[in-house]
N, C-alpha and C. Protein backbone atom coordinates (compact mmCIF):
# COMPACT_ATOMS: atom_id res chain seq x y z
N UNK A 1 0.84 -1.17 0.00
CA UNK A 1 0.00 0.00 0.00
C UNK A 1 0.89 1.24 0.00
N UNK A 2 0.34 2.19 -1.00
CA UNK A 2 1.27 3.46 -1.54
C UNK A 2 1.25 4.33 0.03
N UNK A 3 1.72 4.72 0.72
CA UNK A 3 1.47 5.85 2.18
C UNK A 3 2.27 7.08 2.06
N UNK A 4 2.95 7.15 0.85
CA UNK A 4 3.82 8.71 0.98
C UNK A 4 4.37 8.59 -0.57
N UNK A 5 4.38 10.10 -0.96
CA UNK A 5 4.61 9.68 -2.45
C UNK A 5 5.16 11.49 -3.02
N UNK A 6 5.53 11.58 -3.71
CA UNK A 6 6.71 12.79 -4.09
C UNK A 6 7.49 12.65 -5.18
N UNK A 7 6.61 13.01 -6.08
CA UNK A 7 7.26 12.55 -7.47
C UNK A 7 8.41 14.00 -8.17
N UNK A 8 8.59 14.84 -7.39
CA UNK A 8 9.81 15.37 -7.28
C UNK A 8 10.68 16.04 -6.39
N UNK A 9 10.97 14.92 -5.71
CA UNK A 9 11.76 15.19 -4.74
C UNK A 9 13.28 15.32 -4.94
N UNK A 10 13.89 16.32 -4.25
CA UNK A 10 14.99 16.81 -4.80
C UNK A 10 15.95 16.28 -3.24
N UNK A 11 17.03 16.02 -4.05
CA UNK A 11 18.35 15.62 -3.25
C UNK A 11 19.70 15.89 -3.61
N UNK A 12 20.93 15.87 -2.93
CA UNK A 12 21.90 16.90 -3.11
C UNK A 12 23.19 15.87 -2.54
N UNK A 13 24.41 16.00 -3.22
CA UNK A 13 25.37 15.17 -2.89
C UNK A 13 25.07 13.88 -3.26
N UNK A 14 24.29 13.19 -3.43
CA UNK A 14 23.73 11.70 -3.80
C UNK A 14 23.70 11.09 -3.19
N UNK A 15 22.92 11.48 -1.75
CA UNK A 15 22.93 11.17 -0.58
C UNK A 15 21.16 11.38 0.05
N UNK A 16 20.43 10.43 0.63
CA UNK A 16 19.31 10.45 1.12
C UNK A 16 19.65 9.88 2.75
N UNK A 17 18.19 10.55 3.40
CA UNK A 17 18.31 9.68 5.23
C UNK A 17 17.39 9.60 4.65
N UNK A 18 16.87 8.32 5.73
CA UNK A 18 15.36 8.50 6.63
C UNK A 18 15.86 7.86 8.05
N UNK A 19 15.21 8.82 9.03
CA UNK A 19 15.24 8.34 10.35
C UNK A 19 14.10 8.18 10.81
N UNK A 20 13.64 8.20 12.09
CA UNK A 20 13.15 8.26 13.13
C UNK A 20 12.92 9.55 13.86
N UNK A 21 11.76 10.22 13.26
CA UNK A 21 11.98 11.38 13.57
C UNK A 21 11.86 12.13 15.40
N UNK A 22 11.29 11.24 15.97
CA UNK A 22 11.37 11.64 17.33
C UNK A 22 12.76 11.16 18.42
N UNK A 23 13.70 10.45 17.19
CA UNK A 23 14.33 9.81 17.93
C UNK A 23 15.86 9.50 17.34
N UNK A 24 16.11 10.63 16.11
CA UNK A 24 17.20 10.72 15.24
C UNK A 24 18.51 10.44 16.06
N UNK A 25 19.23 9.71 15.51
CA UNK A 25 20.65 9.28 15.98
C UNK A 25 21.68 9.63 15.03
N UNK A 26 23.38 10.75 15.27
CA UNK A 26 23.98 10.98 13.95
C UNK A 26 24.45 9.91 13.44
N UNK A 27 24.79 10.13 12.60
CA UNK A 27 25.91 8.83 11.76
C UNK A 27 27.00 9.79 11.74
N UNK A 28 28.20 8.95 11.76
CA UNK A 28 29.54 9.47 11.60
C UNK A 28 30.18 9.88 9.60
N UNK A 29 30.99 10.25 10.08
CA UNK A 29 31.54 10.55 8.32
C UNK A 29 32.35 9.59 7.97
N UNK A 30 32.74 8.42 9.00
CA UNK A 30 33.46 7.66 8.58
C UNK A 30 32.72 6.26 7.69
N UNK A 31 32.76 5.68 6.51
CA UNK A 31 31.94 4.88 6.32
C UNK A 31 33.05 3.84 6.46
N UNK A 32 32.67 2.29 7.19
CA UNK A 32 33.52 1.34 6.84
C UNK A 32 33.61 0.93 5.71
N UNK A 33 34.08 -0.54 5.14
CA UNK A 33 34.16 -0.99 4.32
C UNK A 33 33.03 -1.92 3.90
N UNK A 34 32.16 -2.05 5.09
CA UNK A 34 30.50 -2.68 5.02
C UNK A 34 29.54 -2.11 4.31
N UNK A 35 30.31 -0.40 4.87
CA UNK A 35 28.99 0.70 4.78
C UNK A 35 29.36 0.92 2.98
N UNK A 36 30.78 0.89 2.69
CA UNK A 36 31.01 1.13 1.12
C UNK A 36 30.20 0.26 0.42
N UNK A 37 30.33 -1.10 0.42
CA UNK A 37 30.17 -2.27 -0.18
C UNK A 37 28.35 -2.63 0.05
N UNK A 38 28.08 -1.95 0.26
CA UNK A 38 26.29 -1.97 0.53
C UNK A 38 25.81 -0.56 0.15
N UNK A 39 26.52 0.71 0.11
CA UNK A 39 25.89 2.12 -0.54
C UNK A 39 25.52 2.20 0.69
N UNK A 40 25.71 2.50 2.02
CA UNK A 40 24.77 2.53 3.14
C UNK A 40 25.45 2.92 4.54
N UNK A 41 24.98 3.50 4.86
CA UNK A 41 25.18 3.78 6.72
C UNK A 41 23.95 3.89 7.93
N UNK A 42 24.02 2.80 8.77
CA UNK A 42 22.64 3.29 9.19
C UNK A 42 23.50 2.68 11.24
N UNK A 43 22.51 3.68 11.65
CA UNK A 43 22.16 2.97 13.20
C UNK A 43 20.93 2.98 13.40
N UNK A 44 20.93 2.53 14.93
CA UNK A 44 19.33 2.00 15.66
C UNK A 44 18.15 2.38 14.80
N UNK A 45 18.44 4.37 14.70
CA UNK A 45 17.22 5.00 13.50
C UNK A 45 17.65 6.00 13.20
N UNK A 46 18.66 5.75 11.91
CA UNK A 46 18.89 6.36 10.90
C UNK A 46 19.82 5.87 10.07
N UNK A 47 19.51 5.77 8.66
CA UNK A 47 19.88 5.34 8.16
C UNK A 47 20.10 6.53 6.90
N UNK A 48 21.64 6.57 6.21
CA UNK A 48 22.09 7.29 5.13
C UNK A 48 22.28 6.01 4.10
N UNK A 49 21.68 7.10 2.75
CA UNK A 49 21.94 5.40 1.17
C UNK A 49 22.45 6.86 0.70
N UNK A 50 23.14 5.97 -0.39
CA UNK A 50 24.01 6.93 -1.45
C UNK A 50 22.80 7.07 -3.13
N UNK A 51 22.59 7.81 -3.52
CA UNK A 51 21.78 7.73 -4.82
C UNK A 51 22.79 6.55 -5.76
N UNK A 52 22.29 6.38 -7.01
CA UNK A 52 22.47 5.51 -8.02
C UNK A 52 23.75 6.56 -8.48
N UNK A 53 23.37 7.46 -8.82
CA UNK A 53 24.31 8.84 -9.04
C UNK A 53 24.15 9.68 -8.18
N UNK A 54 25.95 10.42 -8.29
CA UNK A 54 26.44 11.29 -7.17
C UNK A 54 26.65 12.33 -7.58
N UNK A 55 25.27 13.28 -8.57
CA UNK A 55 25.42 14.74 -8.43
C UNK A 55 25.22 15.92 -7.72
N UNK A 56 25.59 16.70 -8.08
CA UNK A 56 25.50 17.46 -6.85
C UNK A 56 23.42 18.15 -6.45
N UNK A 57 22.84 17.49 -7.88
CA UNK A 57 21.60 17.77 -7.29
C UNK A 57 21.19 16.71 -8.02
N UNK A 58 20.35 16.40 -7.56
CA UNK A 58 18.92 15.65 -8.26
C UNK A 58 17.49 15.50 -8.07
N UNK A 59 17.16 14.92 -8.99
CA UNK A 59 15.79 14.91 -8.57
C UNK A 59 14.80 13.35 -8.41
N UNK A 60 14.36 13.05 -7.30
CA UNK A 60 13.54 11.24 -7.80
C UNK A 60 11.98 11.24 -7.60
N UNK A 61 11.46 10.21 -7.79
CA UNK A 61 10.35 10.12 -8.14
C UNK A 61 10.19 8.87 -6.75
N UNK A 62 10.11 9.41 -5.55
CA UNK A 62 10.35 8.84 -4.26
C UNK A 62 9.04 8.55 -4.27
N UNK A 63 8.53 7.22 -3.86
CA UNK A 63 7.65 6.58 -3.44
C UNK A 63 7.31 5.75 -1.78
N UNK A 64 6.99 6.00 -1.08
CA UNK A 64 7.30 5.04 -0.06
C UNK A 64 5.92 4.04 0.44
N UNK A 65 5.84 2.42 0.69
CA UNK A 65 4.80 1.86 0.79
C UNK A 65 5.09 0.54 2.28
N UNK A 66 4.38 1.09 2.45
CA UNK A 66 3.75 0.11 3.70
C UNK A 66 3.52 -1.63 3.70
N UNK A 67 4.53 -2.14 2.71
CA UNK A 67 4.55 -3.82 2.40
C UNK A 67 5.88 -4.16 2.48
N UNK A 68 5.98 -5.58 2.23
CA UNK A 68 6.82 -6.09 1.84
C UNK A 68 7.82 -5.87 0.38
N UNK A 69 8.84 -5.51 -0.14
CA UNK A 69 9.26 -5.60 -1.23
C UNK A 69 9.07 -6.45 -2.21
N UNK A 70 8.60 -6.11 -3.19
CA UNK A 70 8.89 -6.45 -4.26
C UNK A 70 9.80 -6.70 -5.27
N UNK A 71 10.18 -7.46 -5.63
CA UNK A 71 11.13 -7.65 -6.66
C UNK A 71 10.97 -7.04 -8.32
N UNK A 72 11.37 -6.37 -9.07
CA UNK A 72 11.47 -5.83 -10.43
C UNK A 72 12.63 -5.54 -11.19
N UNK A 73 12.54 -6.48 -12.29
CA UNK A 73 13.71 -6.02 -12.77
C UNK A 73 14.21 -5.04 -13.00
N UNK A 74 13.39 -3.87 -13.33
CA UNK A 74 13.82 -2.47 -13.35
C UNK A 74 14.50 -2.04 -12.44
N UNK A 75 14.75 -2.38 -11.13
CA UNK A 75 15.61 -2.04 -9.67
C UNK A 75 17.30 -2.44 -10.46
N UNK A 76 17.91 -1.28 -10.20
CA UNK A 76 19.20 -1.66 -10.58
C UNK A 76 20.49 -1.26 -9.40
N UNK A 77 19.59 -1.13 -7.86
CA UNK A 77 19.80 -1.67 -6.67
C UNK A 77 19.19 -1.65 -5.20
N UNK A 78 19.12 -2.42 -4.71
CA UNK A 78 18.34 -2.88 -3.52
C UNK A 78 18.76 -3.02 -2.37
N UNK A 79 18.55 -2.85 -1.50
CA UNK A 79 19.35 -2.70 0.34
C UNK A 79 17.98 -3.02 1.14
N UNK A 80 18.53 -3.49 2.20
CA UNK A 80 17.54 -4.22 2.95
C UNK A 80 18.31 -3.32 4.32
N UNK A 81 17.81 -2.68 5.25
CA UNK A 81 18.27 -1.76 6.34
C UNK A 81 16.93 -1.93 7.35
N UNK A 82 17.69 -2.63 8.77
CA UNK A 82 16.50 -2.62 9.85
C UNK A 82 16.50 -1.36 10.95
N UNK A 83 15.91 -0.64 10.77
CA UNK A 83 15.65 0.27 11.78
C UNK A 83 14.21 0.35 12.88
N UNK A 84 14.45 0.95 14.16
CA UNK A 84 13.59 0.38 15.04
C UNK A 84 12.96 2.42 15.35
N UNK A 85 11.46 2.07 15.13
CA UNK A 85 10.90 3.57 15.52
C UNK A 85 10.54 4.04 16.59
N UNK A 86 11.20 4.90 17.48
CA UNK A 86 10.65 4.81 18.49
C UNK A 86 9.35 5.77 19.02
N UNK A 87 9.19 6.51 18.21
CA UNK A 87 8.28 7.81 17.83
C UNK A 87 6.89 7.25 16.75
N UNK A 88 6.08 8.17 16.04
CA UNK A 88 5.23 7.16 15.23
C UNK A 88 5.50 8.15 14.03
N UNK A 89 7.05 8.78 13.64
CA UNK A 89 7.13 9.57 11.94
C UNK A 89 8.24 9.01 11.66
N UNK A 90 8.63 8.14 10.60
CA UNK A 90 9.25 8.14 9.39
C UNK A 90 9.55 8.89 8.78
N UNK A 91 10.84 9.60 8.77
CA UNK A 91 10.79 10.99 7.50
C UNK A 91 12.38 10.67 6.83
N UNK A 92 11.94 11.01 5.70
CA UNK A 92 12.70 10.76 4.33
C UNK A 92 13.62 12.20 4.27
N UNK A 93 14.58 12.42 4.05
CA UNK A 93 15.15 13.44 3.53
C UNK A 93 16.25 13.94 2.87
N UNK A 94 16.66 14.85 2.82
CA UNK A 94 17.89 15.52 2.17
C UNK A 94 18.39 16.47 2.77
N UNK A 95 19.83 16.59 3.19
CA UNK A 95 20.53 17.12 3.80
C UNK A 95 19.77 18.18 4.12
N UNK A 96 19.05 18.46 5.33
CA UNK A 96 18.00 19.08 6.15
C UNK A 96 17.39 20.39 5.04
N UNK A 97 17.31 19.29 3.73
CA UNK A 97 16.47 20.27 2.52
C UNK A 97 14.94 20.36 2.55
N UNK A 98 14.60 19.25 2.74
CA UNK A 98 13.27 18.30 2.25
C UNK A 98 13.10 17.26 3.34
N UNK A 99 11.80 17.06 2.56
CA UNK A 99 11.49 15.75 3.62
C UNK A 99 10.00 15.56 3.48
N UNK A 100 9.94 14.05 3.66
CA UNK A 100 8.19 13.38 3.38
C UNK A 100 8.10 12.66 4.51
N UNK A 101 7.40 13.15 5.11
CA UNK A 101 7.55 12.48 6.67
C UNK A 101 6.01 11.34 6.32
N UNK A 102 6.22 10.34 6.75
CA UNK A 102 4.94 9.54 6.85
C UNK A 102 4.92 8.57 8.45
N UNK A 103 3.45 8.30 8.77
CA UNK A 103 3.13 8.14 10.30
C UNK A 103 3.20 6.70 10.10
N UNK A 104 3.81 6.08 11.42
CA UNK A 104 3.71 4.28 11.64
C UNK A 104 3.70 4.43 13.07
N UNK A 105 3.03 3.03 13.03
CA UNK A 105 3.15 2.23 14.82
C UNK A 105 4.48 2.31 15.02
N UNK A 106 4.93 2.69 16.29
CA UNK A 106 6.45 2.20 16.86
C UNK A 106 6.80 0.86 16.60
N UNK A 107 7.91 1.02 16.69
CA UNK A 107 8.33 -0.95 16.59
C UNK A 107 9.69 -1.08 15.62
N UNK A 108 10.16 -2.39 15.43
CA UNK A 108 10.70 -2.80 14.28
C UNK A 108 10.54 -2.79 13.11
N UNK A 109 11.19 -2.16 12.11
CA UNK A 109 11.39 -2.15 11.02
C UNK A 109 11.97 -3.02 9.37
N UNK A 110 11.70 -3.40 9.00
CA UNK A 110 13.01 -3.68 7.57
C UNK A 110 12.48 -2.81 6.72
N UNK A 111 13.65 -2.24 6.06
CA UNK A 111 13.41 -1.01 5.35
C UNK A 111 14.24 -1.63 3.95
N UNK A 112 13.35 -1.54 3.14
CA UNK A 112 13.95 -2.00 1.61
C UNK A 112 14.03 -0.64 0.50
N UNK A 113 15.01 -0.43 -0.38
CA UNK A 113 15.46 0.70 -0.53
C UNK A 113 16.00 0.21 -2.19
N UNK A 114 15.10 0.44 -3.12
CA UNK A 114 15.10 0.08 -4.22
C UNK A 114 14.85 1.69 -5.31
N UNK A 115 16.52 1.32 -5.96
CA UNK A 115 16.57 2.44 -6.78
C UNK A 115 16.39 1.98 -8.69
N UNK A 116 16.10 2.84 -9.44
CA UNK A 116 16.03 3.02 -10.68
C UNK A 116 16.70 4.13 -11.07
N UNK A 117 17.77 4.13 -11.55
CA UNK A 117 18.44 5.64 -13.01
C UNK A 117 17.36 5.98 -14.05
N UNK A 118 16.87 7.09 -14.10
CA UNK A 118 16.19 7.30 -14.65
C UNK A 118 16.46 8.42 -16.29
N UNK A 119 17.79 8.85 -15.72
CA UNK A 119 18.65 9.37 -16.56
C UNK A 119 19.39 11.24 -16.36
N UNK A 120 19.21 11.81 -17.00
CA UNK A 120 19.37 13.61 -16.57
C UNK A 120 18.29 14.09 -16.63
N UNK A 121 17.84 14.95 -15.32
CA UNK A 121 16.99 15.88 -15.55
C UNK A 121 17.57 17.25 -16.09
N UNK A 122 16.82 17.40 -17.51
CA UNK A 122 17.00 18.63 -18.36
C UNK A 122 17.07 20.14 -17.17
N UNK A 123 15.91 19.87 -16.51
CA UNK A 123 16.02 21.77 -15.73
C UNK A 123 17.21 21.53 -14.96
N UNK A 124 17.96 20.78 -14.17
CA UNK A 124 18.49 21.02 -12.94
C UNK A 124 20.34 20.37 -13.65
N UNK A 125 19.88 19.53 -14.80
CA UNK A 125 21.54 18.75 -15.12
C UNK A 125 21.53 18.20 -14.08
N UNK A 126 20.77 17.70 -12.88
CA UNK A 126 21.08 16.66 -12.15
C UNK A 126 20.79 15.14 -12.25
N UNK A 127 20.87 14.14 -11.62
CA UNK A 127 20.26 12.91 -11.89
C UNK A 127 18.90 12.80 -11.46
N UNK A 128 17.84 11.90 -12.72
CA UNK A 128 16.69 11.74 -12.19
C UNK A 128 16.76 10.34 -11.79
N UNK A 129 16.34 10.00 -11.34
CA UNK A 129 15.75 8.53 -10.59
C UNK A 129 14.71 8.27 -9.69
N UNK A 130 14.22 6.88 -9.73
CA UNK A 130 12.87 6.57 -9.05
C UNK A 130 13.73 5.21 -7.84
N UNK A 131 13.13 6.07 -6.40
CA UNK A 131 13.65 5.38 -5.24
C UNK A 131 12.10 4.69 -4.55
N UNK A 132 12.25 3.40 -4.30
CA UNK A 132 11.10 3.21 -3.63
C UNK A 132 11.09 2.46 -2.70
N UNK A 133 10.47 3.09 -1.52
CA UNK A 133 11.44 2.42 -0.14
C UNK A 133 9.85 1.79 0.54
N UNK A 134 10.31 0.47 0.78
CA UNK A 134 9.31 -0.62 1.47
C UNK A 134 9.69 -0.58 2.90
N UNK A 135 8.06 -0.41 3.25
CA UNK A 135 8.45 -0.38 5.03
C UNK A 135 7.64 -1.79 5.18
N UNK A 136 8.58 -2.40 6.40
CA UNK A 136 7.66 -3.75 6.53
C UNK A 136 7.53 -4.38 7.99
N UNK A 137 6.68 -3.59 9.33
CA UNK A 137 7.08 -3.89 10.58
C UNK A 137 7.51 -5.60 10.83
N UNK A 138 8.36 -5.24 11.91
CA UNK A 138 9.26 -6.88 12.06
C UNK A 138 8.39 -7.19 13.94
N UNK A 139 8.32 -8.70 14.17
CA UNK A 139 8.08 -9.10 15.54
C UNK A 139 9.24 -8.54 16.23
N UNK A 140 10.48 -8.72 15.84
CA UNK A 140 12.04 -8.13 16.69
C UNK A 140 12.68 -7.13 16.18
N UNK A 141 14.07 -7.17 16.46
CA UNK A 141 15.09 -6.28 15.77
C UNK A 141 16.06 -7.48 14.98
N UNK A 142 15.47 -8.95 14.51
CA UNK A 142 16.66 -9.50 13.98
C UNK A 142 17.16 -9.37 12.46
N UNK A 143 16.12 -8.38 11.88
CA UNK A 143 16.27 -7.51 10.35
C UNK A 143 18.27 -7.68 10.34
N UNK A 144 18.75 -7.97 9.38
CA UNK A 144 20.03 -7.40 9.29
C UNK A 144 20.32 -7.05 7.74
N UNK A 145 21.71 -5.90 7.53
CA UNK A 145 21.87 -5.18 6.28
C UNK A 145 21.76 -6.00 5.58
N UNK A 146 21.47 -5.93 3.98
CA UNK A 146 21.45 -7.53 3.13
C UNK A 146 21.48 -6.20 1.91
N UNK A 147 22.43 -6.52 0.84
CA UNK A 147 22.23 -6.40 -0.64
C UNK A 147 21.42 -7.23 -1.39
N UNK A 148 20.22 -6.85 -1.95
CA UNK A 148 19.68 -7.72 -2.67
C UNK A 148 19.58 -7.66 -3.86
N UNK A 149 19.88 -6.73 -4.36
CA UNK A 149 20.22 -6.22 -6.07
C UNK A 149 21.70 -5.34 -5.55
N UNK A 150 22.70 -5.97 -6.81
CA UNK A 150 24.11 -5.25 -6.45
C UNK A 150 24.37 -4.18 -7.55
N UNK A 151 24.10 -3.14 -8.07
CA UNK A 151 24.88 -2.33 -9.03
C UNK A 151 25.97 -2.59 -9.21
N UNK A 152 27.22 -1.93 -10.55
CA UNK A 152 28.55 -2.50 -11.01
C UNK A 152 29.10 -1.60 -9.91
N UNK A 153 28.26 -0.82 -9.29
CA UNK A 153 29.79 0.02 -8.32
C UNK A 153 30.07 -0.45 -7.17
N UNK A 154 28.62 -1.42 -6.71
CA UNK A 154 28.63 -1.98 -5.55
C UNK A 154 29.49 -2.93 -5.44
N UNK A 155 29.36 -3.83 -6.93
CA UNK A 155 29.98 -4.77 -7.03
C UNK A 155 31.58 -4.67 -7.32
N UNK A 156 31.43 -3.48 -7.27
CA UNK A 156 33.77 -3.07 -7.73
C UNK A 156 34.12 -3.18 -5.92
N UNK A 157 32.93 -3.00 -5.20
CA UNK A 157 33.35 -2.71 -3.92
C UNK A 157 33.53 -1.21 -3.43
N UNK A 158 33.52 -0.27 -4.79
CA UNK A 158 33.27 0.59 -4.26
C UNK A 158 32.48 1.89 -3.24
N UNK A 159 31.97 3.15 -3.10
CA UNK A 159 31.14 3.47 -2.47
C UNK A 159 29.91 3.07 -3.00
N UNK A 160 29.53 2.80 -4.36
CA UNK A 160 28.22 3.34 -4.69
C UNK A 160 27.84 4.66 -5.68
N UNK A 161 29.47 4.82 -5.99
CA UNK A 161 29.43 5.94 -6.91
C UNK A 161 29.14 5.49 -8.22
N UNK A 162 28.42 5.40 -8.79
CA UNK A 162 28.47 5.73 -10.09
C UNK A 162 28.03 6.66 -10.79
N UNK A 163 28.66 6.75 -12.03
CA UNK A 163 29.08 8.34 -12.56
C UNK A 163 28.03 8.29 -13.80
């Protein structure tokens, strides 16, 4: 079920959160070699993904739904991230630009995080793409990070950059 939806949502650095909004935790600047090799940084509740592309603006066609993930071939990458809410807002954002905040029960999370390149957006020369992030409450916290679609940058091992 569709619960939050923003078909131009703008983002910057090629970088998205969503946390926990009553209950945001920072992330550091350091990413390990986990956080490279997955596009991802997250704790308890918050979690940073890297876009498909790393321009300095873009724009996506952010969707967020209240199920289980789906699989599509069109996803050309996928992350599985468990975060726990302790508040009842979900909010999506960009470096404290934006944001689509949507309401849930407290609890456990798996958060699935499925991107599409969609190509250049003409007004901005930034990247367009369609992100669509599955919320799916868990009985626990035993959710753990999982790649489930790997892009070629993921797969060089790199950050997640691709150009």
């Amino acid at each position: 079920m569709l619960i939050g939806e923003d078909l131009e949502f703008p983002y910057d650095y090629g970088t998205l959160f969503i946390e926990d909004k009553a209950n945001s935790l920072d992330l550091n600047d350091d990413w390990s070699k986990e956080d490279d090799a997955s596009g991802c940084q997250f704790n308890k509740s918050s979690i940073q993904f890297l876009t498909l592309d790393q321009a300095e603006f873009g724009i996506a066609e952010l969707r967020v739904f209240n199920s289980p993930y789906v699989p599509a071939p069109k996803y050309q990458r996928v992350i599985q991230v468990p975060l726990v809410l302790e508040g009842s807002v979900l909010s999506i954002f960009a470096v404290d630009r934006y944001n689509l905040d949507v309401n849930l029960e407290p609890g456990y999370y798996k958060i699935v995080i499925a991107q599409e390149f969609l190509g250049i957006d003409e007004e901005t020369d930034g990247g367009k793409q369609l992100i669509d992030v599955f919320v799916t409450k868990e009985l626990d916290g035993s959710v753990e990070r999982k790649v489930i679609v790997s892009d070629e940058e993921l797969n060089a091992g790199g950050r997640g950059l691709a150009t």
